[in-house]
PDB file of N, CA and C in Angstrom:
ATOM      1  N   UNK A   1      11.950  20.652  -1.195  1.00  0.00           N
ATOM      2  CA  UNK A   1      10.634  20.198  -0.780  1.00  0.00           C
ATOM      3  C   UNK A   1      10.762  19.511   0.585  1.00  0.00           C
ATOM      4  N   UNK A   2       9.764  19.902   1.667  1.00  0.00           N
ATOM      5  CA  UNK A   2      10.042  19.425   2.833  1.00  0.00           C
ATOM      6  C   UNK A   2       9.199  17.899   2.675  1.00  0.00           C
ATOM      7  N   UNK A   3       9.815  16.901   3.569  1.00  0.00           N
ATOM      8  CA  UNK A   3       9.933  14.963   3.423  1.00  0.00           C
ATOM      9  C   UNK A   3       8.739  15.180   4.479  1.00  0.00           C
ATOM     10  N   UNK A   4       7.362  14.336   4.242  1.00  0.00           N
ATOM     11  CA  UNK A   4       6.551  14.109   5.051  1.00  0.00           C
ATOM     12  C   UNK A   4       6.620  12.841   5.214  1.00  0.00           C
ATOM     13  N   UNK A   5       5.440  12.122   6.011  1.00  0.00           N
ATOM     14  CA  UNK A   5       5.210  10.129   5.855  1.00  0.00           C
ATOM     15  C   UNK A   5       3.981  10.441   5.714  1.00  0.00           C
ATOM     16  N   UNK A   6       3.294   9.277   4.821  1.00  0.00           N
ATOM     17  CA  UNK A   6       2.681   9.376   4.170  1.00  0.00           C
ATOM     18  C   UNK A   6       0.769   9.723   5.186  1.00  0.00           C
ATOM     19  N   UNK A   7       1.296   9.301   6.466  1.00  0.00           N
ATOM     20  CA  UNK A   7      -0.002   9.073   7.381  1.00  0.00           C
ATOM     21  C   UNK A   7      -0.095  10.805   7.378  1.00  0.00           C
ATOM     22  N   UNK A   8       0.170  11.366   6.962  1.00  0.00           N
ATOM     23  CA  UNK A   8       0.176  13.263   6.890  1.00  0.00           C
ATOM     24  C   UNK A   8      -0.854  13.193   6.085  1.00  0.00           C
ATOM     25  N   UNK A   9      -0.643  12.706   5.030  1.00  0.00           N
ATOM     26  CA  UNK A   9      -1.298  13.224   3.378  1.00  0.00           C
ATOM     27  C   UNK A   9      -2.533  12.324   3.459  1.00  0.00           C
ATOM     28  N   UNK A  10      -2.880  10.937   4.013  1.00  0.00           N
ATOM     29  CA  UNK A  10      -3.961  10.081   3.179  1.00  0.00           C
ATOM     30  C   UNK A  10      -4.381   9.216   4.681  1.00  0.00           C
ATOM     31  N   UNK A  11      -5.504   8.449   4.492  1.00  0.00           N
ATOM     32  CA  UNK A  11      -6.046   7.205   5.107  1.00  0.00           C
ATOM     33  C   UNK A  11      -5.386   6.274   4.459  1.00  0.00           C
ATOM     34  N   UNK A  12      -5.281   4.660   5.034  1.00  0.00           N
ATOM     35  CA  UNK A  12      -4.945   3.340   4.379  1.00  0.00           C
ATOM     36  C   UNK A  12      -5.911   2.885   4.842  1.00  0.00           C
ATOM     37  N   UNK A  13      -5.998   1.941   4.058  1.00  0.00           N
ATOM     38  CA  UNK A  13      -7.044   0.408   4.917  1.00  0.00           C
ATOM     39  C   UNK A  13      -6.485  -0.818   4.100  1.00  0.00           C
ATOM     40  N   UNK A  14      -6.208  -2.255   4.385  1.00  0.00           N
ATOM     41  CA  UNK A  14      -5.680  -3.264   3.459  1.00  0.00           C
ATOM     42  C   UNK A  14      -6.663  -4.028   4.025  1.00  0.00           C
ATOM     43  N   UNK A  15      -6.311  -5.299   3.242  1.00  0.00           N
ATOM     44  CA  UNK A  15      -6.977  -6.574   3.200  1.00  0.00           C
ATOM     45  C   UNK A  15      -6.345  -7.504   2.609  1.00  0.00           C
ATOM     46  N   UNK A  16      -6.420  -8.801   2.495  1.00  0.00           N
ATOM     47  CA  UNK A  16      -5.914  -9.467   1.523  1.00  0.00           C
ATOM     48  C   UNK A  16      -6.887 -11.188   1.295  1.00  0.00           C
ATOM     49  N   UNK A  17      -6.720 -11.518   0.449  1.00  0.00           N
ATOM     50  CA  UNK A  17      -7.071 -12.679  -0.433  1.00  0.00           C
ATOM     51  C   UNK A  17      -5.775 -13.689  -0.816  1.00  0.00           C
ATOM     52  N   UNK A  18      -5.861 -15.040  -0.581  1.00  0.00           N
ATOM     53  CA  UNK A  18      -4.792 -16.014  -0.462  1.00  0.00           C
ATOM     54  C   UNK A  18      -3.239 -15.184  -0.265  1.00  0.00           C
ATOM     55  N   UNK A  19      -2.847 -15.327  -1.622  1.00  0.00           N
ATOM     56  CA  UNK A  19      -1.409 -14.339  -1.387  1.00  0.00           C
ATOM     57  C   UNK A  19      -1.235 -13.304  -1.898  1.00  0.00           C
ATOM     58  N   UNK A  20      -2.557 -12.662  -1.869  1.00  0.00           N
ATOM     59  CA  UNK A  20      -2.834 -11.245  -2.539  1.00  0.00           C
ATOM     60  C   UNK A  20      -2.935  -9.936  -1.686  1.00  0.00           C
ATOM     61  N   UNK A  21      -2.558  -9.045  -1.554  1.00  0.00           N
ATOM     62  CA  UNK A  21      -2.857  -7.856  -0.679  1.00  0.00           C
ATOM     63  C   UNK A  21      -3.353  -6.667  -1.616  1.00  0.00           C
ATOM     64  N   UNK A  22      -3.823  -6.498  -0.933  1.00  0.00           N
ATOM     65  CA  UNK A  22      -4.736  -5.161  -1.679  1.00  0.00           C
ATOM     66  C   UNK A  22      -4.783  -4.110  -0.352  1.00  0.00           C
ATOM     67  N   UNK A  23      -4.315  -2.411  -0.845  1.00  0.00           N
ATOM     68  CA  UNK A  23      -3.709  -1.578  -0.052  1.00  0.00           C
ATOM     69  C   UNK A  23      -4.657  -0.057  -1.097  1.00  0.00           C
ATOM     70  N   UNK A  24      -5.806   0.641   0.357  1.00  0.00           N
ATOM     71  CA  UNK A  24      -6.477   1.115  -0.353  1.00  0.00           C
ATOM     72  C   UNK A  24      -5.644   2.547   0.464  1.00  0.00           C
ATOM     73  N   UNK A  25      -5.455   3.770  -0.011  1.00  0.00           N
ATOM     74  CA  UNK A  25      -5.095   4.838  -0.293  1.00  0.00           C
ATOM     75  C   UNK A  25      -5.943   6.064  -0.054  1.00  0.00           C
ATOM     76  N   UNK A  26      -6.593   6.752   0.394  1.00  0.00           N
ATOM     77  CA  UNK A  26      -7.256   7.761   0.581  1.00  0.00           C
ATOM     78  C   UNK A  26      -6.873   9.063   0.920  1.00  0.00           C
ATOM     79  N   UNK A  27      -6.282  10.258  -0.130  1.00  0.00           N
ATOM     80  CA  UNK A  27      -6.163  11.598   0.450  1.00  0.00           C
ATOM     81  C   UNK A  27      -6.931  12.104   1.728  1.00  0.00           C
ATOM     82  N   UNK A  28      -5.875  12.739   2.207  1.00  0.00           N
ATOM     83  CA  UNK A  28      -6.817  13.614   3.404  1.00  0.00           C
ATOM     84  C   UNK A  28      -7.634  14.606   2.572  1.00  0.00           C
ATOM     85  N   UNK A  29      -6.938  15.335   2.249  1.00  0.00           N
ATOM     86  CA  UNK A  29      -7.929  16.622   1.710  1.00  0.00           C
ATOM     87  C   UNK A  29      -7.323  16.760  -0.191  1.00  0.00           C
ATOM     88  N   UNK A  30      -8.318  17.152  -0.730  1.00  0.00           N
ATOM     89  CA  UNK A  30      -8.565  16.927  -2.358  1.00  0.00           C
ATOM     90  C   UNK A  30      -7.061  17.662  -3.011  1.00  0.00           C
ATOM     91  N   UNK A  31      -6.368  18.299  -2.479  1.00  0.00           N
ATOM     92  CA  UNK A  31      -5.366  18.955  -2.752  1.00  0.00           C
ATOM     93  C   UNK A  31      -3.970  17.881  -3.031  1.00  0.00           C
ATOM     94  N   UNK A  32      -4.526  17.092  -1.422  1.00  0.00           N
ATOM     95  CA  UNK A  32      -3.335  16.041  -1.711  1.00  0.00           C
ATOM     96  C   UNK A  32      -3.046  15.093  -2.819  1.00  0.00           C
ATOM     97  N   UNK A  33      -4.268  14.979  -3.617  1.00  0.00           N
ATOM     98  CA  UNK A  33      -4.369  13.866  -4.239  1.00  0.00           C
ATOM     99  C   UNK A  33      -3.232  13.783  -5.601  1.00  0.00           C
ATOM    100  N   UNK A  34      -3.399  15.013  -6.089  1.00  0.00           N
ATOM    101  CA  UNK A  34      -1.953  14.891  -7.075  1.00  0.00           C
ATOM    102  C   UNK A  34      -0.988  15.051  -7.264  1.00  0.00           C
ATOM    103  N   UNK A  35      -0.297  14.948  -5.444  1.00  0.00           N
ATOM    104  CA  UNK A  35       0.646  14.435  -5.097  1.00  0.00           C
ATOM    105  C   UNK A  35       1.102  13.186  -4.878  1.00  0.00           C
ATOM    106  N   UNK A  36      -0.085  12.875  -4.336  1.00  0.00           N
ATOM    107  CA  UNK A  36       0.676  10.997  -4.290  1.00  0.00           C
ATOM    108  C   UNK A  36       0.176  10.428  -5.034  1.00  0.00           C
ATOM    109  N   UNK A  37      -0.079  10.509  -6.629  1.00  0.00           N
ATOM    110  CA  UNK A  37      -0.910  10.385  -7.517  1.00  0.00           C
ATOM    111  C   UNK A  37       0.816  10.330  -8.357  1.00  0.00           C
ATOM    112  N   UNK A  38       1.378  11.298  -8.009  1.00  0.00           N
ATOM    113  CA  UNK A  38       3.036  11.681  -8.398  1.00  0.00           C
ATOM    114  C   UNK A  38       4.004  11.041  -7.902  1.00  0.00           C
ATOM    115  N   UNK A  39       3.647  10.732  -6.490  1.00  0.00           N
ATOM    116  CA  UNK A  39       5.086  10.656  -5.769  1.00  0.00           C
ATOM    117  C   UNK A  39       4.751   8.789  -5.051  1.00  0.00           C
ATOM    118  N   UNK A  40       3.514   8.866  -4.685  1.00  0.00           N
ATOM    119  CA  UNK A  40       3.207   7.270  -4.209  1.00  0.00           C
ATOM    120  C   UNK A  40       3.023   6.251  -5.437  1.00  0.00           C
ATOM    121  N   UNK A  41       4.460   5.678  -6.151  1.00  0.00           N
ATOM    122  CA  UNK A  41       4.287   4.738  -7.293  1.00  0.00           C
ATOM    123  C   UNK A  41       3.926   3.538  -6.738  1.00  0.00           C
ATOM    124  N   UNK A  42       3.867   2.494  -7.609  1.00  0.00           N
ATOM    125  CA  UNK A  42       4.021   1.210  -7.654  1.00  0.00           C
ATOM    126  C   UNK A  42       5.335   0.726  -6.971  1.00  0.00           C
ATOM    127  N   UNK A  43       6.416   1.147  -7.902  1.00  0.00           N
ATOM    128  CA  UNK A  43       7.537   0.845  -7.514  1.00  0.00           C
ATOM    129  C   UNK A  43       8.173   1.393  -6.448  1.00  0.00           C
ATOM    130  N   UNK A  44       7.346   2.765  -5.475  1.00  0.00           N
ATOM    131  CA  UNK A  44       8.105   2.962  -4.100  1.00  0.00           C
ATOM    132  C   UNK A  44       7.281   2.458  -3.388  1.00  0.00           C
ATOM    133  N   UNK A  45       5.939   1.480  -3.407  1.00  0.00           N
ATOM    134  CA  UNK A  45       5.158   0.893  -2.533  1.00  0.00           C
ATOM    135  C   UNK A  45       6.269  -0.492  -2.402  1.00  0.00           C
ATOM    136  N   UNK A  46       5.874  -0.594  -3.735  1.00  0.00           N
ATOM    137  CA  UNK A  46       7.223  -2.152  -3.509  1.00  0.00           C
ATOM    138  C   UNK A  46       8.683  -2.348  -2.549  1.00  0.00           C
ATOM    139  N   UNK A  47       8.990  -1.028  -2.875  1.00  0.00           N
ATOM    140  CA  UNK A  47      10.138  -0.778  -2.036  1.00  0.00           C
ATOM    141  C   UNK A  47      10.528  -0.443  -0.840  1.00  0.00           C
ATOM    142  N   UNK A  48       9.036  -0.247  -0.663  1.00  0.00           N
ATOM    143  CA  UNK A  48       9.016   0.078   0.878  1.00  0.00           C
ATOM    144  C   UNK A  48       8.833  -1.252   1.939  1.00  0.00           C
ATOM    145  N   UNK A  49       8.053  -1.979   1.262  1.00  0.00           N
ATOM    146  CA  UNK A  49       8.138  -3.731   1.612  1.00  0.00           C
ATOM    147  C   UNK A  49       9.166  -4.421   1.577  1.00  0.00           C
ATOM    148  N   UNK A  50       9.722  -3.883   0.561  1.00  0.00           N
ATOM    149  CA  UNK A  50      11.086  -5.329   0.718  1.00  0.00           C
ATOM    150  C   UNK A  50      10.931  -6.503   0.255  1.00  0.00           C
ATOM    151  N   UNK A  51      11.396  -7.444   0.952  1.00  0.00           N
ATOM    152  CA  UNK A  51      11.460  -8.446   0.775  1.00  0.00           C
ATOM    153  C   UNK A  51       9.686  -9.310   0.805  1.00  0.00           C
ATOM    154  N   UNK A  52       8.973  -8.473   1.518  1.00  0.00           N
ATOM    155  CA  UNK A  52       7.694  -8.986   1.904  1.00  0.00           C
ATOM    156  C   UNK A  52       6.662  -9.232   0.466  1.00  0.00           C
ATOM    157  N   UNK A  53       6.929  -8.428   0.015  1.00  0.00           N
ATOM    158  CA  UNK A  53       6.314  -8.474  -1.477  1.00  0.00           C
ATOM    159  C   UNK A  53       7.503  -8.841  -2.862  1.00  0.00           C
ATOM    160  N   UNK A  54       7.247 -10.359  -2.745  1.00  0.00           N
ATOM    161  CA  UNK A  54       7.719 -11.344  -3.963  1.00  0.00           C
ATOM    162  C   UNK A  54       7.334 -10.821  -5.266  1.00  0.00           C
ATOM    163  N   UNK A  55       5.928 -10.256  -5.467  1.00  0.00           N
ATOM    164  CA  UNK A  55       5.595 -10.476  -6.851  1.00  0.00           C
ATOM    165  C   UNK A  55       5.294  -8.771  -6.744  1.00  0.00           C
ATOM    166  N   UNK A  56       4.389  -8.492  -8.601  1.00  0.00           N
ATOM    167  CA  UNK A  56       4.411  -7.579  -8.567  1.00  0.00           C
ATOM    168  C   UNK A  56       3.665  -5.957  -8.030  1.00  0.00           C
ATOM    169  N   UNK A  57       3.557  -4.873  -7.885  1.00  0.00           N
ATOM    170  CA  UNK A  57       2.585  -4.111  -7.178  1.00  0.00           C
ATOM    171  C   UNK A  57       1.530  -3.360  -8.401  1.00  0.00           C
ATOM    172  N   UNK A  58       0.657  -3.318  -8.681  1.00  0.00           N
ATOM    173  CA  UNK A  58       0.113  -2.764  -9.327  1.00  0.00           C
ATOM    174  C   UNK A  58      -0.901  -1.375  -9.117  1.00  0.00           C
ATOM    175  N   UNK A  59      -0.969  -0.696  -9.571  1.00  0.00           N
ATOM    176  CA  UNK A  59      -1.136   0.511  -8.922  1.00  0.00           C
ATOM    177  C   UNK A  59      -2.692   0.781  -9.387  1.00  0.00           C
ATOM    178  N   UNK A  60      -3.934   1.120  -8.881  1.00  0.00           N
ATOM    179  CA  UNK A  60      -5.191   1.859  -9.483  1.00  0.00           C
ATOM    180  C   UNK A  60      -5.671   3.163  -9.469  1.00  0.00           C
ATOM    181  N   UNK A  61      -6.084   3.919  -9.936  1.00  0.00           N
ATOM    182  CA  UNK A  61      -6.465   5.394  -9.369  1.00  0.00           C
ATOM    183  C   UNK A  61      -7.970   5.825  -9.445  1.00  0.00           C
ATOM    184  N   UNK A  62      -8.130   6.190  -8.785  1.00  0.00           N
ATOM    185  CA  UNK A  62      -9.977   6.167  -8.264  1.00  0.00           C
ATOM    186  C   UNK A  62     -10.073   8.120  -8.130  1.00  0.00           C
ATOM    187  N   UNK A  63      -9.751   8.723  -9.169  1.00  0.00           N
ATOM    188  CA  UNK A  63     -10.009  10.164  -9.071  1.00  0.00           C
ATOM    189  C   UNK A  63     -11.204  10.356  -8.775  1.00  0.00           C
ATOM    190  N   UNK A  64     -12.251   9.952  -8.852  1.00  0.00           N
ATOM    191  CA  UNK A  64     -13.528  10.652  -8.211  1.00  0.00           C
ATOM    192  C   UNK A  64     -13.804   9.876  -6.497  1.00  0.00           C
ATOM    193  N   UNK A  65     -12.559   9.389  -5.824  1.00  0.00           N
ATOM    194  CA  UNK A  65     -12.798   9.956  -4.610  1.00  0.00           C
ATOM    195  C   UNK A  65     -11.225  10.022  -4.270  1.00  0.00           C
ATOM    196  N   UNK A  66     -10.134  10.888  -4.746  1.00  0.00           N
ATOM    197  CA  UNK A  66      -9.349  10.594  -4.778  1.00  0.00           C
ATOM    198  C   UNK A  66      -8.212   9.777  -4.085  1.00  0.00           C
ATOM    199  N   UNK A  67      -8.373   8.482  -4.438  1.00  0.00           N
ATOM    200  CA  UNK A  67      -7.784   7.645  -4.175  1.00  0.00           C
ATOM    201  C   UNK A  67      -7.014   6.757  -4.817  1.00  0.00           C
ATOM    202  N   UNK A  68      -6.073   5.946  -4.089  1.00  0.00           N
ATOM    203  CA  UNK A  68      -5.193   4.333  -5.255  1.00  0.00           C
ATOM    204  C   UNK A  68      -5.067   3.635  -4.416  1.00  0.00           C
ATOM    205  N   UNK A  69      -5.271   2.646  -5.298  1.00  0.00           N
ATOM    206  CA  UNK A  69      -5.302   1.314  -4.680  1.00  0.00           C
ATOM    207  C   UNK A  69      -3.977   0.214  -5.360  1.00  0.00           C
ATOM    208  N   UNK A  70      -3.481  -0.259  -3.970  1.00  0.00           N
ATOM    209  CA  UNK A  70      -2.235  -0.981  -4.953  1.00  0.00           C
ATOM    210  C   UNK A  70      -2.363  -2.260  -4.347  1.00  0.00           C
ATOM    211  N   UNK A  71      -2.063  -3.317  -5.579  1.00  0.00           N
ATOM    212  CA  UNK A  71      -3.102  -5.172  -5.834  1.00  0.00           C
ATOM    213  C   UNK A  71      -1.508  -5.636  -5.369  1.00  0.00           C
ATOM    214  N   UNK A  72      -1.004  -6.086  -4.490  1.00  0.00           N
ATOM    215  CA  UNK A  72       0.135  -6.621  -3.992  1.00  0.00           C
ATOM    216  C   UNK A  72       0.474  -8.048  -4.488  1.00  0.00           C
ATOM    217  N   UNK A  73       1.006  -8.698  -5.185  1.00  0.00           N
ATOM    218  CA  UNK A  73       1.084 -10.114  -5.550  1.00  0.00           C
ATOM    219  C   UNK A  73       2.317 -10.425  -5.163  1.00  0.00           C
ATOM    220  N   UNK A  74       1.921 -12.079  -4.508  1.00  0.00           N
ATOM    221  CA  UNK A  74       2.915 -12.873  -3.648  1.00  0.00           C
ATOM    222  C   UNK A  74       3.182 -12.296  -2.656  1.00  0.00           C
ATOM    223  N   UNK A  75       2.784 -11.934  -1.548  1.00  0.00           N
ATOM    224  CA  UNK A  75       2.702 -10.834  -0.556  1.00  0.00           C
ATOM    225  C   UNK A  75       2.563 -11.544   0.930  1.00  0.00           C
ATOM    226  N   UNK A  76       2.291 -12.382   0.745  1.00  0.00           N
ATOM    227  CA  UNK A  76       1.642 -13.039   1.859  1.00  0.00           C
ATOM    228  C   UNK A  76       2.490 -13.828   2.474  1.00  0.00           C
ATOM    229  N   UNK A  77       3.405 -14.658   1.650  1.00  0.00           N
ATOM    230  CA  UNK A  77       4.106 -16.043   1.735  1.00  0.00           C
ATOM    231  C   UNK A  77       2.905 -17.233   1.424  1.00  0.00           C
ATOM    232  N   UNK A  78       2.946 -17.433   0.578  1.00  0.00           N
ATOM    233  CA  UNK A  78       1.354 -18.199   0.419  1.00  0.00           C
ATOM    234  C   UNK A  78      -0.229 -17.862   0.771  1.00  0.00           C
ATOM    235  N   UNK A  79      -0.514 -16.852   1.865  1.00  0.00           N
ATOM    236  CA  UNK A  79      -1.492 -16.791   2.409  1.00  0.00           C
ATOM    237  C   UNK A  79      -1.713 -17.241   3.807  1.00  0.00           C
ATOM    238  N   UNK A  80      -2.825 -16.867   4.153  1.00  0.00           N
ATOM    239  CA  UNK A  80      -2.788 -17.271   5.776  1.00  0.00           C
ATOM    240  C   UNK A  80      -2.493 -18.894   6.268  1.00  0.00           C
ATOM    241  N   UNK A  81      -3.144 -19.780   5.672  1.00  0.00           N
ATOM    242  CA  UNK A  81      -3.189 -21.276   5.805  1.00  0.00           C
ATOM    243  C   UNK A  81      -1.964 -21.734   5.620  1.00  0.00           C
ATOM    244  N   UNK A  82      -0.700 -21.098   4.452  1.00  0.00           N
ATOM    245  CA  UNK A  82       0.594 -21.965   3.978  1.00  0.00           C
ATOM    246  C   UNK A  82       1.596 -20.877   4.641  1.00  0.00           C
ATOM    247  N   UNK A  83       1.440 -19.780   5.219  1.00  0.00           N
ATOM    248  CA  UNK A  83       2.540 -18.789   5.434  1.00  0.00           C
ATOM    249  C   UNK A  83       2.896 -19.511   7.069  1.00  0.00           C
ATOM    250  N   UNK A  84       4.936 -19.223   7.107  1.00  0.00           N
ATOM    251  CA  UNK A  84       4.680 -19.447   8.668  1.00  0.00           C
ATOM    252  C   UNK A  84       5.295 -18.218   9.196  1.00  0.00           C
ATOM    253  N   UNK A  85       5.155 -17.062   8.570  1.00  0.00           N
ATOM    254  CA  UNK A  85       4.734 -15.972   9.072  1.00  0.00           C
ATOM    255  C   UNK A  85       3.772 -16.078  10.627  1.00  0.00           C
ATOM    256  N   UNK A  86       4.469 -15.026  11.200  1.00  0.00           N
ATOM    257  CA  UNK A  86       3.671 -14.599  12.656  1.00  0.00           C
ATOM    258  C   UNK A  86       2.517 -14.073  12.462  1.00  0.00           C
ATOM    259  N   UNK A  87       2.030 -13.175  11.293  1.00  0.00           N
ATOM    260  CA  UNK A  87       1.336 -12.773  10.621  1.00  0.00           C
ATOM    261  C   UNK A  87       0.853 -12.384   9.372  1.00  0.00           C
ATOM    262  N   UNK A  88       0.377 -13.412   9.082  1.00  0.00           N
ATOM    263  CA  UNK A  88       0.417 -14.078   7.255  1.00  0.00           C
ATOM    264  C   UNK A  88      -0.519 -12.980   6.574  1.00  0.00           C
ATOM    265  N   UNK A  89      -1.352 -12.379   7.469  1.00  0.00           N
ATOM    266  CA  UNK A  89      -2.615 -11.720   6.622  1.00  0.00           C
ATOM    267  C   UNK A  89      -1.978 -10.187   6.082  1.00  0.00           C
ATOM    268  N   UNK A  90      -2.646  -9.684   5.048  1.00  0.00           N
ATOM    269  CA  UNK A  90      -2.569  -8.367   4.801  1.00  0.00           C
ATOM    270  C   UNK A  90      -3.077  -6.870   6.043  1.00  0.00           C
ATOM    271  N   UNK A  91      -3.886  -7.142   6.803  1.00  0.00           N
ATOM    272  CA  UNK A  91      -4.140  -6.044   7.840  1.00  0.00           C
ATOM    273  C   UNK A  91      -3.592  -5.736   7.723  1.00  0.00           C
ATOM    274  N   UNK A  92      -2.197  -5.610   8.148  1.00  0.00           N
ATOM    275  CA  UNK A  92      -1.186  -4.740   8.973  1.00  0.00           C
ATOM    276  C   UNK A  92      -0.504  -3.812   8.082  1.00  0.00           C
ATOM    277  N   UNK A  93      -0.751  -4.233   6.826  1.00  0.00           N
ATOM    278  CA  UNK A  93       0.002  -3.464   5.595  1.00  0.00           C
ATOM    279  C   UNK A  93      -0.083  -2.004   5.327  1.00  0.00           C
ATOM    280  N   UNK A  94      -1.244  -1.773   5.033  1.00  0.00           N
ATOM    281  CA  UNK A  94      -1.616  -0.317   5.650  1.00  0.00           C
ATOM    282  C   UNK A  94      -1.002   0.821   6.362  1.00  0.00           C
ATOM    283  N   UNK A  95      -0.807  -0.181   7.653  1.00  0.00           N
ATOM    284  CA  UNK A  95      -0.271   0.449   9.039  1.00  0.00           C
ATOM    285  C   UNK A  95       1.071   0.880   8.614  1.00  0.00           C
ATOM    286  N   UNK A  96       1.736   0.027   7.985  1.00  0.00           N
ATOM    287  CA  UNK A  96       3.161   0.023   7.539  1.00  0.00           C
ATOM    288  C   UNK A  96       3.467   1.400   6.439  1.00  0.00           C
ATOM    289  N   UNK A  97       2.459   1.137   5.481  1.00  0.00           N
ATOM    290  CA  UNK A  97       2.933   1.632   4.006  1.00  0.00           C
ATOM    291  C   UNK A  97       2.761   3.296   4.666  1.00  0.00           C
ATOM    292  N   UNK A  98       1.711   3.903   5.302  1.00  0.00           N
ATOM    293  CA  UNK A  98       1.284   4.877   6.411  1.00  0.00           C
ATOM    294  C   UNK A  98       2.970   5.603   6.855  1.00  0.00           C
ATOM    295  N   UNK A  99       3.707   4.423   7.084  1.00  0.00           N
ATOM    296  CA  UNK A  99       4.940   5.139   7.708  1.00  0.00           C
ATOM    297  C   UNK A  99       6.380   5.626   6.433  1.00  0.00           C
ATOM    298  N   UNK A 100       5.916   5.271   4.902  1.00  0.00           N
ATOM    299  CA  UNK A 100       6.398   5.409   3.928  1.00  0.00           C
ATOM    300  C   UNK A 100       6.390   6.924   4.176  1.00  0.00           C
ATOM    301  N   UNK A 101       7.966   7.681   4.095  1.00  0.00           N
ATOM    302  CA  UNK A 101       8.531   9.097   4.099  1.00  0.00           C
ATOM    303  C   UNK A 101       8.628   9.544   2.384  1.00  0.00           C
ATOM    304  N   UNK A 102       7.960  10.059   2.180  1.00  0.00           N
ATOM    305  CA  UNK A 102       7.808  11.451   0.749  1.00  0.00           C
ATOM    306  C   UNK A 102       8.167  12.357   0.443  1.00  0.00           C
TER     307      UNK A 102
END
């Protein structure tokens, strides 16, 4: 099977809440979807973070627009106000998980 990254197959968009990140998932086209439905877990989102994500990843699946959404806990370093992170917020997460190889 030929190795893509994931910005091939889907849209991201994140956000986050105190030390919560939330990482939304969107197939490009309806075909893709039960592939990374297969291959984009919980546990290779986690792993693709590292060290950045303390707690655990939880995974959602939104088949009627095919999409997942994964709830990031302890992610932040406290959140924006307690992190001394350069950049405490979730934005950028997205951008990142996007460069995850499949």
């Amino acid at each position: 099977m030929k190795k893509t990254v994931l910005e091939e197959l889907a849209f991201a968009r994140s956000g986050d809440k105190n030390d919560v990140c939330n990482i939304g998932v969107m197939a490009r086209r309806p075909e893709d979807y039960d592939f990374l439905v297969r291959e984009l877990t919980a546990e290779r989102v986690k792993a693709h973070f590292g060290a950045l994500i303390q707690g655990p990843v939880v995974r959602y699946e939104w088949p009627a627009i095919e999409a997942l959404n994964f709830v990031c806990y302890a992610a932040l370093d406290g959140g924006a106000s307690r992190s001394l992170r350069m950049d405490a917020l979730g934005k950028n997460f997205a951008s990142h998980l996007l460069t995850l190889e499949l």
